[in-house]
N, C-alpha and C. Protein backbone atom coordinates (compact mmCIF):
# COMPACT_ATOMS: atom_id res chain seq x y z
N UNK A 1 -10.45 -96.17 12.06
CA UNK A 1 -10.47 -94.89 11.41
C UNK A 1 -10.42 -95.10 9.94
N UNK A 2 -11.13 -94.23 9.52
CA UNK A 2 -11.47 -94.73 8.14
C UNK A 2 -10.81 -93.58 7.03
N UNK A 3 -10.21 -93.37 6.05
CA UNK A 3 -9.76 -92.21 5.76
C UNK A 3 -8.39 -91.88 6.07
N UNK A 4 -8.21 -90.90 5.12
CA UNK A 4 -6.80 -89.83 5.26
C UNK A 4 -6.80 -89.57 6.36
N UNK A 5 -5.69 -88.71 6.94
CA UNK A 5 -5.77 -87.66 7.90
C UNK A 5 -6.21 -86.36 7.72
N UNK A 6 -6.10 -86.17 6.38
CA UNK A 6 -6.79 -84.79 5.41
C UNK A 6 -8.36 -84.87 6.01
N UNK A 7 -9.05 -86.24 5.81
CA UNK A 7 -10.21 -85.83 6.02
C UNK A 7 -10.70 -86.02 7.18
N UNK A 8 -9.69 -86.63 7.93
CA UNK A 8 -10.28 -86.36 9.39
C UNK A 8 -10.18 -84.83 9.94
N UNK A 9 -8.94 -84.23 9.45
CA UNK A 9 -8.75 -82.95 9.74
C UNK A 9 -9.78 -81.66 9.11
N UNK A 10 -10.60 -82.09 7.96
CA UNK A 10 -11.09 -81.49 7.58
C UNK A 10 -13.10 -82.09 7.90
N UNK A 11 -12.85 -83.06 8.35
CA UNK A 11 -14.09 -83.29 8.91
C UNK A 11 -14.65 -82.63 10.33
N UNK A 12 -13.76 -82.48 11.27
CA UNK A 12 -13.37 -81.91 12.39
C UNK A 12 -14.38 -80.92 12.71
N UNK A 13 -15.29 -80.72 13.44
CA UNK A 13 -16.52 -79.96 13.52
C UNK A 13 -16.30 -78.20 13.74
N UNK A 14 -15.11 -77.89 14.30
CA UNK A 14 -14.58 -76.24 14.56
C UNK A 14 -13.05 -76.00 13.83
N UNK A 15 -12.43 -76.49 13.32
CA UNK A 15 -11.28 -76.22 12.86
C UNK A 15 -10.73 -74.64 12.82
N UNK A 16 -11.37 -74.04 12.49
CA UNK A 16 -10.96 -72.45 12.66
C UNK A 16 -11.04 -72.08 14.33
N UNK A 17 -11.73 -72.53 15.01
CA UNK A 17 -11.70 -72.24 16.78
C UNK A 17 -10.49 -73.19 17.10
N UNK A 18 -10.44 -74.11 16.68
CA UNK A 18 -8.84 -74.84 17.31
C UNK A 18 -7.35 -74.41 16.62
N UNK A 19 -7.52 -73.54 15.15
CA UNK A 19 -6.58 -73.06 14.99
C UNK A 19 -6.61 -71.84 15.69
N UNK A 20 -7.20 -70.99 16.31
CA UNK A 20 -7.11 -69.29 16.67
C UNK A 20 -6.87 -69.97 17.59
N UNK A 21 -7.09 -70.88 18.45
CA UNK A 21 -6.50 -70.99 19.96
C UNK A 21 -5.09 -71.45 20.08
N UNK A 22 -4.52 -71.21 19.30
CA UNK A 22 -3.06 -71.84 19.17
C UNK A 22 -2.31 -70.40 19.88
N UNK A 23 -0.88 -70.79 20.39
CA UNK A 23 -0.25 -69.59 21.19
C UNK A 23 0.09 -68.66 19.68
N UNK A 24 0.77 -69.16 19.02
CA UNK A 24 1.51 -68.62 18.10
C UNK A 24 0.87 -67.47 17.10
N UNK A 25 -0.51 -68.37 16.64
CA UNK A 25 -1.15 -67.05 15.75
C UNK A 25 -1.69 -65.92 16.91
N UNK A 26 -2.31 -66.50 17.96
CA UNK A 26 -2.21 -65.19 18.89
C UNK A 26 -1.53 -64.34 19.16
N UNK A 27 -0.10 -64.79 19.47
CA UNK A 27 1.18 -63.59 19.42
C UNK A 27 1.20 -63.06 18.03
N UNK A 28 0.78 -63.48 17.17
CA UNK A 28 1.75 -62.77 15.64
C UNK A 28 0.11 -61.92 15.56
N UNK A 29 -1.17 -61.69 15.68
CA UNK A 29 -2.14 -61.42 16.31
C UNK A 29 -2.06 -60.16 16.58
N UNK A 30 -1.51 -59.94 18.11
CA UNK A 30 -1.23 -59.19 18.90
C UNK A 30 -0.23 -58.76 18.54
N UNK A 31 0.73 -58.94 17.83
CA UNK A 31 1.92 -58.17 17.41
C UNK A 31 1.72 -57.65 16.24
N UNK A 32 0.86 -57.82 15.35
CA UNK A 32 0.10 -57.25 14.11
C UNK A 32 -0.60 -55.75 14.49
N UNK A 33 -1.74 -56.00 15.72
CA UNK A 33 -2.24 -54.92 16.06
C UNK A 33 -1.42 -54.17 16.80
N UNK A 34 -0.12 -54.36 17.53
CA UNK A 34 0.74 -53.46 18.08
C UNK A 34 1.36 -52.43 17.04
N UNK A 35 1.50 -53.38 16.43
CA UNK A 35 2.50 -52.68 15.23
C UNK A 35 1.61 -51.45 14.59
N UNK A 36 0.46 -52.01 13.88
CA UNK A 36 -0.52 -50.93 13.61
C UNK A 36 -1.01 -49.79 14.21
N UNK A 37 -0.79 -50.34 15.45
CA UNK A 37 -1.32 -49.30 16.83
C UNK A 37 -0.26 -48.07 16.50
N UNK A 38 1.00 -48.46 16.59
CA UNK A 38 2.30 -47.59 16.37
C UNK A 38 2.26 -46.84 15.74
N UNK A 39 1.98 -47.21 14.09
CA UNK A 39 1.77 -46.49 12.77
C UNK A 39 1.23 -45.63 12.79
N UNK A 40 0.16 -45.66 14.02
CA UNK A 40 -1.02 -44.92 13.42
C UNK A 40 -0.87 -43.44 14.64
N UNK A 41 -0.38 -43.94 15.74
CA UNK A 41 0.38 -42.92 16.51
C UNK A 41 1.28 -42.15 16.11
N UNK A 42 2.07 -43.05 15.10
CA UNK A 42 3.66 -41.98 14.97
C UNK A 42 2.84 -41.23 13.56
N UNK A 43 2.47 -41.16 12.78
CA UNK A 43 1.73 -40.44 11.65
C UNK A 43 0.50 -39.71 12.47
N UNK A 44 0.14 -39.90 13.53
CA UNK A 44 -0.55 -38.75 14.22
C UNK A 44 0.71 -37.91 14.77
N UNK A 45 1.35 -38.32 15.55
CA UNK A 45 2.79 -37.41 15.87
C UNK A 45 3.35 -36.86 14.52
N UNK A 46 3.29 -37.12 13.80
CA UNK A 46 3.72 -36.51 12.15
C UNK A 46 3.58 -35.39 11.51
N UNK A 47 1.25 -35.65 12.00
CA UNK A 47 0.89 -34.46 11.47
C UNK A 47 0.84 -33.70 12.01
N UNK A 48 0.80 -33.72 13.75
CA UNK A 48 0.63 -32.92 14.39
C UNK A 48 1.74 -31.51 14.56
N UNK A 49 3.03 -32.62 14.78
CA UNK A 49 4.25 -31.82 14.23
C UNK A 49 4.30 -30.92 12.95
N UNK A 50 3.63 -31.26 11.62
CA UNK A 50 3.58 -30.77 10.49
C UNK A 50 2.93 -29.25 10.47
N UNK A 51 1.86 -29.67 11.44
CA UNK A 51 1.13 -28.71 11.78
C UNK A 51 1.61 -27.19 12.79
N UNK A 52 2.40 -28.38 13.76
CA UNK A 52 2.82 -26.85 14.57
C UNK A 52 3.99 -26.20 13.69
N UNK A 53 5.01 -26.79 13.05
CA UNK A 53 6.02 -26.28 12.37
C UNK A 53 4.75 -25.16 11.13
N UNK A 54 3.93 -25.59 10.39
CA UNK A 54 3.23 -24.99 9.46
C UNK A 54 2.82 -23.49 10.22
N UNK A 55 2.18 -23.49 11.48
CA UNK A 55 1.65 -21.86 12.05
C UNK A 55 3.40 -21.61 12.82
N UNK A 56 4.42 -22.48 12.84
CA UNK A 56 5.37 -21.06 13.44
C UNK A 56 5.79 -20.66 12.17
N UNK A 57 6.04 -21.43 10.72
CA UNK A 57 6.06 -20.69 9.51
C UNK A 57 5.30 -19.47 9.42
N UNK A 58 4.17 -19.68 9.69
CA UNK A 58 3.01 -18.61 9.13
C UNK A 58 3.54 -17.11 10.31
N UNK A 59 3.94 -17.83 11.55
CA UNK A 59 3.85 -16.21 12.51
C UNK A 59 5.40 -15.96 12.23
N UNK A 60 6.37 -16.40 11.61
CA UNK A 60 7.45 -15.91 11.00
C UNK A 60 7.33 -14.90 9.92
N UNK A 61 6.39 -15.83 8.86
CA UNK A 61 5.76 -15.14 7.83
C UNK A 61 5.17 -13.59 8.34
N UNK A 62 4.20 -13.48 8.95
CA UNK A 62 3.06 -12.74 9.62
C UNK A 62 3.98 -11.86 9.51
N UNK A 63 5.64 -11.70 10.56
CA UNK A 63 6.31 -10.78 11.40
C UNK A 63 7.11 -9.65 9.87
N UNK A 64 7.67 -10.80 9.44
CA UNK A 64 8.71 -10.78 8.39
C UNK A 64 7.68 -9.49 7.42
N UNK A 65 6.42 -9.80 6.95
CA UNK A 65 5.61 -8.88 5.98
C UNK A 65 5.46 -7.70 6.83
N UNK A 66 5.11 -7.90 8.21
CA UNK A 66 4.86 -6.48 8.98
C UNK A 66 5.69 -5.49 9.01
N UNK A 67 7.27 -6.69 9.03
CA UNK A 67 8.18 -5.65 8.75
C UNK A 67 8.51 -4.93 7.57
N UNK A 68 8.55 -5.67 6.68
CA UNK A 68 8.18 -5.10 5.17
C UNK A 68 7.11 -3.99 5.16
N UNK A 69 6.18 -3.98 5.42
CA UNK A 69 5.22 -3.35 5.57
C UNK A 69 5.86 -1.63 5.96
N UNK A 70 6.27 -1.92 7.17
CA UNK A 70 6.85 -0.68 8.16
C UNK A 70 7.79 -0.13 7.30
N UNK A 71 8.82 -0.65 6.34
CA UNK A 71 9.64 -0.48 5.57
C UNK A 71 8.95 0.72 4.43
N UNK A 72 8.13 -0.76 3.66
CA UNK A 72 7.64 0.63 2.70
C UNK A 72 7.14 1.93 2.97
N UNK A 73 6.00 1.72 4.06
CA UNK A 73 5.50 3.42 4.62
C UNK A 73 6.68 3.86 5.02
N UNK A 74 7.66 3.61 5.88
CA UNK A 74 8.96 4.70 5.92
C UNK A 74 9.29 5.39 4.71
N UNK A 75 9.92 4.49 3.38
CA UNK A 75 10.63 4.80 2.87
C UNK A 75 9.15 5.69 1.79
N UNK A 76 7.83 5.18 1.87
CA UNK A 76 7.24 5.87 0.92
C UNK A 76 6.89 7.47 1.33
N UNK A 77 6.75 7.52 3.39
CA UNK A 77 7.09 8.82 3.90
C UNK A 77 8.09 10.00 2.86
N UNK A 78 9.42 9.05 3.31
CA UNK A 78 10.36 9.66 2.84
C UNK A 78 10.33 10.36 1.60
N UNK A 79 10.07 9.21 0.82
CA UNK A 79 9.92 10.01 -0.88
C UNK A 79 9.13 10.93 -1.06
N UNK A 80 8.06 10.85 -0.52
CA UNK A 80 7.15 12.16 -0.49
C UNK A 80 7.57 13.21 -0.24
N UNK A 81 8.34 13.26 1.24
CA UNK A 81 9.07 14.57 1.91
C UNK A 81 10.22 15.01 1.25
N UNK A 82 10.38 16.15 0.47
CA UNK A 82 11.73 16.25 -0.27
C UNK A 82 12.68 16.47 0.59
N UNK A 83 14.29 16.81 -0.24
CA UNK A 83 15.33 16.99 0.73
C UNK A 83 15.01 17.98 1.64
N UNK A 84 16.18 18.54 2.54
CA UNK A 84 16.26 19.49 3.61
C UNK A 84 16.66 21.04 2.35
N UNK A 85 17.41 20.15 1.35
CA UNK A 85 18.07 21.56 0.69
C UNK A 85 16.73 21.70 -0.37
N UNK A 86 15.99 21.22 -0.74
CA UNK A 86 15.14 21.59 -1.45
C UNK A 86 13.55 22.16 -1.06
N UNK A 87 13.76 22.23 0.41
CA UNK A 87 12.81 22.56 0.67
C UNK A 87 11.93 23.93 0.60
N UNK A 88 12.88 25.10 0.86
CA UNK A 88 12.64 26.51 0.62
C UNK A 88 12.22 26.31 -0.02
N UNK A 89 12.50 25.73 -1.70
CA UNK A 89 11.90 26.45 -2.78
C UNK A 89 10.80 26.14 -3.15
N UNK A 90 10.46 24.74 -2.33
CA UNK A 90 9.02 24.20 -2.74
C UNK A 90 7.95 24.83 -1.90
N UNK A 91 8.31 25.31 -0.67
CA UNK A 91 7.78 25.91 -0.01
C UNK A 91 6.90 26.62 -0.09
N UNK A 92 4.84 27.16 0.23
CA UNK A 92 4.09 28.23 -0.54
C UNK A 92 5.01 29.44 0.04
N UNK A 93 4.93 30.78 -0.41
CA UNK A 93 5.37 31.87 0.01
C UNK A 93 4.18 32.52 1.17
N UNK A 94 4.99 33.22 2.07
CA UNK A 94 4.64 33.99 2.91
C UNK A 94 3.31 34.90 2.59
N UNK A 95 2.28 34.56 3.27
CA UNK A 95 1.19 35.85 2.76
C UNK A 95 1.04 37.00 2.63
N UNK A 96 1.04 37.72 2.02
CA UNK A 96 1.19 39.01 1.53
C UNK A 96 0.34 39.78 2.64
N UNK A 97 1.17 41.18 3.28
CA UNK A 97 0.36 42.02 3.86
C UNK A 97 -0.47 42.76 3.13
N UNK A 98 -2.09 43.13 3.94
CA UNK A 98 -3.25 43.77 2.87
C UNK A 98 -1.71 45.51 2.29
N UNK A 99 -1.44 45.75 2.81
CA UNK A 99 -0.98 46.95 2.29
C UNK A 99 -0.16 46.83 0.82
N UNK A 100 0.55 45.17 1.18
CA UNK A 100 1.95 45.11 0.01
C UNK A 100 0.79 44.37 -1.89
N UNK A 101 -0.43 44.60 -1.25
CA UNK A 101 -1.46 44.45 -2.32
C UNK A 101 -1.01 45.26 -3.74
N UNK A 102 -1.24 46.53 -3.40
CA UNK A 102 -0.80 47.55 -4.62
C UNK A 102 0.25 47.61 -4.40
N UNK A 103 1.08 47.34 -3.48
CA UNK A 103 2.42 47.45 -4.12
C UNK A 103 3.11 46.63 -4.93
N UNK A 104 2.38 45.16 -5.25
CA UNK A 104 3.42 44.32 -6.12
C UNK A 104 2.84 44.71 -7.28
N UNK A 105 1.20 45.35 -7.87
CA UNK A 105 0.66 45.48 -8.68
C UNK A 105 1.34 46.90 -9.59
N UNK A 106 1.65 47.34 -8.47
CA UNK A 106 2.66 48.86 -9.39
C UNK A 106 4.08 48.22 -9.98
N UNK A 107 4.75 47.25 -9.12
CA UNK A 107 6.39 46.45 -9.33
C UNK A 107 5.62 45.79 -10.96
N UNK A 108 4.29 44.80 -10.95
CA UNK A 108 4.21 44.64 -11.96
C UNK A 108 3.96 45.09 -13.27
N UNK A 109 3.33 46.40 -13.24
CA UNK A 109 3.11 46.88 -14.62
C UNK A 109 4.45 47.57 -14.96
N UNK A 110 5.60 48.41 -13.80
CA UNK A 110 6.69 48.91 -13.91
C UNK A 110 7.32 47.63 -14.58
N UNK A 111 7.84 46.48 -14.23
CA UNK A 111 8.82 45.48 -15.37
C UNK A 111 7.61 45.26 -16.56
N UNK A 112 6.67 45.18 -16.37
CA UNK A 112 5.68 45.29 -17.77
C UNK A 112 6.08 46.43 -19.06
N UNK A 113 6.34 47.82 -18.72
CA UNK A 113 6.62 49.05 -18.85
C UNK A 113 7.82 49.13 -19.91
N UNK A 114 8.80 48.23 -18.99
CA UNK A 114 10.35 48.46 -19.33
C UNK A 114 10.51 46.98 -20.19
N UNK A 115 9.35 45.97 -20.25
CA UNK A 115 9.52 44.80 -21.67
C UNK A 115 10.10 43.60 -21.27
N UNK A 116 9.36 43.25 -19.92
CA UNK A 116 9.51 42.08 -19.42
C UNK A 116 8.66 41.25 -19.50
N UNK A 117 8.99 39.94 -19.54
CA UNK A 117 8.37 38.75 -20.09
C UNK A 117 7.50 38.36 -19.02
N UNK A 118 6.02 38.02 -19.20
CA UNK A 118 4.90 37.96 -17.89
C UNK A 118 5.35 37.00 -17.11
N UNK A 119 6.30 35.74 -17.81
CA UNK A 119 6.52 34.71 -17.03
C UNK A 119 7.68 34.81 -16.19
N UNK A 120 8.20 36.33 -16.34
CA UNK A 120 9.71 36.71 -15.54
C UNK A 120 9.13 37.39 -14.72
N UNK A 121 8.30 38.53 -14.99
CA UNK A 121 7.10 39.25 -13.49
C UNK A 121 6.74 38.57 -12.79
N UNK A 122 5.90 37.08 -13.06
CA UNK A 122 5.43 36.36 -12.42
C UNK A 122 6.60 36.04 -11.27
N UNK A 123 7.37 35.74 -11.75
CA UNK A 123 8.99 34.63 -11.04
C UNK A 123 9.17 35.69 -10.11
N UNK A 124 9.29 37.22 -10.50
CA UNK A 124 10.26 38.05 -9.58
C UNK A 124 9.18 37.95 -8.59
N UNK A 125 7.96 38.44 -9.04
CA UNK A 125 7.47 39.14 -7.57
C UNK A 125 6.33 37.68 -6.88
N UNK A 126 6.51 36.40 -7.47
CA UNK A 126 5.87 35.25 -6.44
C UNK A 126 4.94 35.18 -6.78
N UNK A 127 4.44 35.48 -7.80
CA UNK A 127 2.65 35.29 -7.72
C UNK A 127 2.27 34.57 -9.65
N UNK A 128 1.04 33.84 -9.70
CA UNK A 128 1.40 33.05 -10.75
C UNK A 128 1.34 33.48 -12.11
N UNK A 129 1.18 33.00 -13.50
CA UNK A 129 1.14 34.04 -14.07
C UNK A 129 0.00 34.11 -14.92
N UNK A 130 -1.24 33.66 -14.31
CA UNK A 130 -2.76 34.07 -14.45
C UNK A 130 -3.00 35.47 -13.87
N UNK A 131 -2.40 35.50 -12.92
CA UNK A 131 -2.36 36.93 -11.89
C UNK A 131 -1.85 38.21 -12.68
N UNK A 132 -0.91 38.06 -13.58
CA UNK A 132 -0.25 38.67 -14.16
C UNK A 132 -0.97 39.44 -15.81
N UNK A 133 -1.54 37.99 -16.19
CA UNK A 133 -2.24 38.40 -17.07
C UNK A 133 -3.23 39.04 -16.35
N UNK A 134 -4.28 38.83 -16.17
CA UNK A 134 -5.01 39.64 -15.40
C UNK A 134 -5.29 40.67 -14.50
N UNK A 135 -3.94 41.03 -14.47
CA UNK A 135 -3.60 42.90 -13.95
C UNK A 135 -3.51 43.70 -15.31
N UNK A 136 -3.09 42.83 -16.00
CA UNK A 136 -2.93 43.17 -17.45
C UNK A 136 -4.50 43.46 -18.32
N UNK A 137 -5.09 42.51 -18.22
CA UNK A 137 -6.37 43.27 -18.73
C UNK A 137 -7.40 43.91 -18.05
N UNK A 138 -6.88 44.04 -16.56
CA UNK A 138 -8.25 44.63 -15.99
C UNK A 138 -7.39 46.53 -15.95
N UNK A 139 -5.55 46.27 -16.02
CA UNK A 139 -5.15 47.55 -16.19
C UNK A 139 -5.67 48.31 -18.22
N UNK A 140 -5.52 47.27 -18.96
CA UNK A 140 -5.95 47.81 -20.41
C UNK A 140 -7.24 48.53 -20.14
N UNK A 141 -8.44 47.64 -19.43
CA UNK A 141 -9.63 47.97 -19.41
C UNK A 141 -10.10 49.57 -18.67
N UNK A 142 -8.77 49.66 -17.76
CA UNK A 142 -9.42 50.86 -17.14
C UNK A 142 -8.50 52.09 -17.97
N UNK A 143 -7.51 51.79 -18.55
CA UNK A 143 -6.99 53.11 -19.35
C UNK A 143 -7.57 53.02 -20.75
N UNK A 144 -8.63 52.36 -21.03
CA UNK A 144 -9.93 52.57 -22.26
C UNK A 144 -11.03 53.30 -21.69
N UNK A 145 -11.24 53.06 -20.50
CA UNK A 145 -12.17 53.69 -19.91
C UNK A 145 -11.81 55.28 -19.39
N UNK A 146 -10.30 55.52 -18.87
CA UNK A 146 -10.28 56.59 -18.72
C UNK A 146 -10.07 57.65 -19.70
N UNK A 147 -9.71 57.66 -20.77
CA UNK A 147 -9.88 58.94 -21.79
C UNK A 147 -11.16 58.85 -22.24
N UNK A 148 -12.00 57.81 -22.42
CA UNK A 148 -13.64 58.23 -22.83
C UNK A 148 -14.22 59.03 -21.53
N UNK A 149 -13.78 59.09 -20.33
CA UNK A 149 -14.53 59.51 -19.20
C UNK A 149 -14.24 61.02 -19.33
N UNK A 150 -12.59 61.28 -19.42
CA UNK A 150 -12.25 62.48 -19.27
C UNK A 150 -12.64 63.57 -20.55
N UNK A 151 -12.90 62.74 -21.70
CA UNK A 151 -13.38 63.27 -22.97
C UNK A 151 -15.20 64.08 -22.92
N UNK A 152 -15.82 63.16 -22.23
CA UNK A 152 -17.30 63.42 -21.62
C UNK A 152 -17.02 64.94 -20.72
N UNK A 153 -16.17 64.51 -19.90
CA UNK A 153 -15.95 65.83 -19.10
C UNK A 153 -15.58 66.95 -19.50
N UNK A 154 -14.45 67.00 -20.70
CA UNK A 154 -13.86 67.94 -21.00
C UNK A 154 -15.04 68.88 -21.75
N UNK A 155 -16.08 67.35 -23.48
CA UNK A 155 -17.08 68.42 -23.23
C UNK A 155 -18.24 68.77 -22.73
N UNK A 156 -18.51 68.54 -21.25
CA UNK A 156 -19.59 68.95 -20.61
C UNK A 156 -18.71 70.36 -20.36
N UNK A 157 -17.98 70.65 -19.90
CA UNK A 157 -17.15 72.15 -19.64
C UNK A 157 -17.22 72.89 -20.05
N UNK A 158 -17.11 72.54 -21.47
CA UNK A 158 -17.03 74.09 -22.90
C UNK A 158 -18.43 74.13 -23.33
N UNK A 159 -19.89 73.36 -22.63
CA UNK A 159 -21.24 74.07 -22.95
C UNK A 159 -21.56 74.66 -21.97
C-alpha cells in the first residue's frame, strides 16, 4: 500500500454511499425529519387553533354589537316618545265640530274687541296665530265693504 490513509480514504471509489450507510447518520436522519415532521404539525395545530379562537371572537363580537344595536333603537324610541306627564300638551287638539266653526271666530274678534294680544287669542281658543291674523283681515275687509254697500243703497232709495 502505497500512501497515507487520507488517500486511500479519499481515493475510495463511493465514499459518500459508504458514509450514508452507516447506522448512526441514518438515525440522526430520521430523527431530523421526525422532528421537522412535528414542527410543522404543531404550527398547523397553532393556526388552526388561532383561527377557531379568531371566529368565536368575531360571533362574540357579532352578539355583543347586536346588542348594542337593540340598546340604541330602545333608548332612541324612547327619546323620541316624550314623558307620560307631558304628553297632553304636545298632543294635536281635538277637531273642531263644523258648527263650533263660527263659534271660535265670534270668541275671537270678542278678546280682539276688549285688547287682546293675537298671540293670547291664538293660545285661548287652540288655533295658530296665522288663523288669527287672518280673521282679522278678511273681518277688516268685509266691514270696508259694508258701509260702501249700504251707502249705494241708501242712495238708490232717495231717487
Amino acid at each position: 500500500m502505497t500512501g497515507s490513509p487520507m488517500q486511500s480514504f479519499l481515493s475510495h471509489p463511493w465514499p459518500a454511499a459508504a458514509w450514508s450507510l452507516q447506522p448512526v447518520p441514518l438515525v440522526i436522519g430520521m430523527l431530523a425529519c421526525g422532528i421537522l415532521t412535528c414542527l410543522v404539525f404543531a404550527s398547523m395545530a397553532l393556526v388552526l387553533g388561532a383561527k377557531r379562537q379568531m371566529r368565536r371572537e368575531a360571533r362574540r363580537n357579532r352578539q355583543a354589537l347586536d346588542e348594542l344595536a337593540m340598546r340604541l333603537q330602545l333608548r332612541s324610541a324612547a327619546a323620541c316618545t316624550p314623558p307620560p306627564e307631558l304628553r297632553h300638551e304636545t298632543e294635536a287638539p281635538a277637531p273642531a265640530r263644523p258648527g263650533a266653526n263660527l263659534n271660535w271666530r265670534v270668541q275671537a274678534l270678542r278678546l280682539l274687541r276688549r285688547g287682546q294680544d293675537v298671540a293670547h287669542v291664538a293660545a285661548v281658543l287652540g288655533v295658530s296665530r296665522k288663523e288669527i291674523e287672518l280673521l282679522i283681515r278678511v273681518h277688516q275687509l268685509a266691514a270696508a265693504r259694508l258701509p260702501a254697500k249700504s251707502a249705494n243703497a241708501a242712495g238708490a232709495g232717495a231717487a
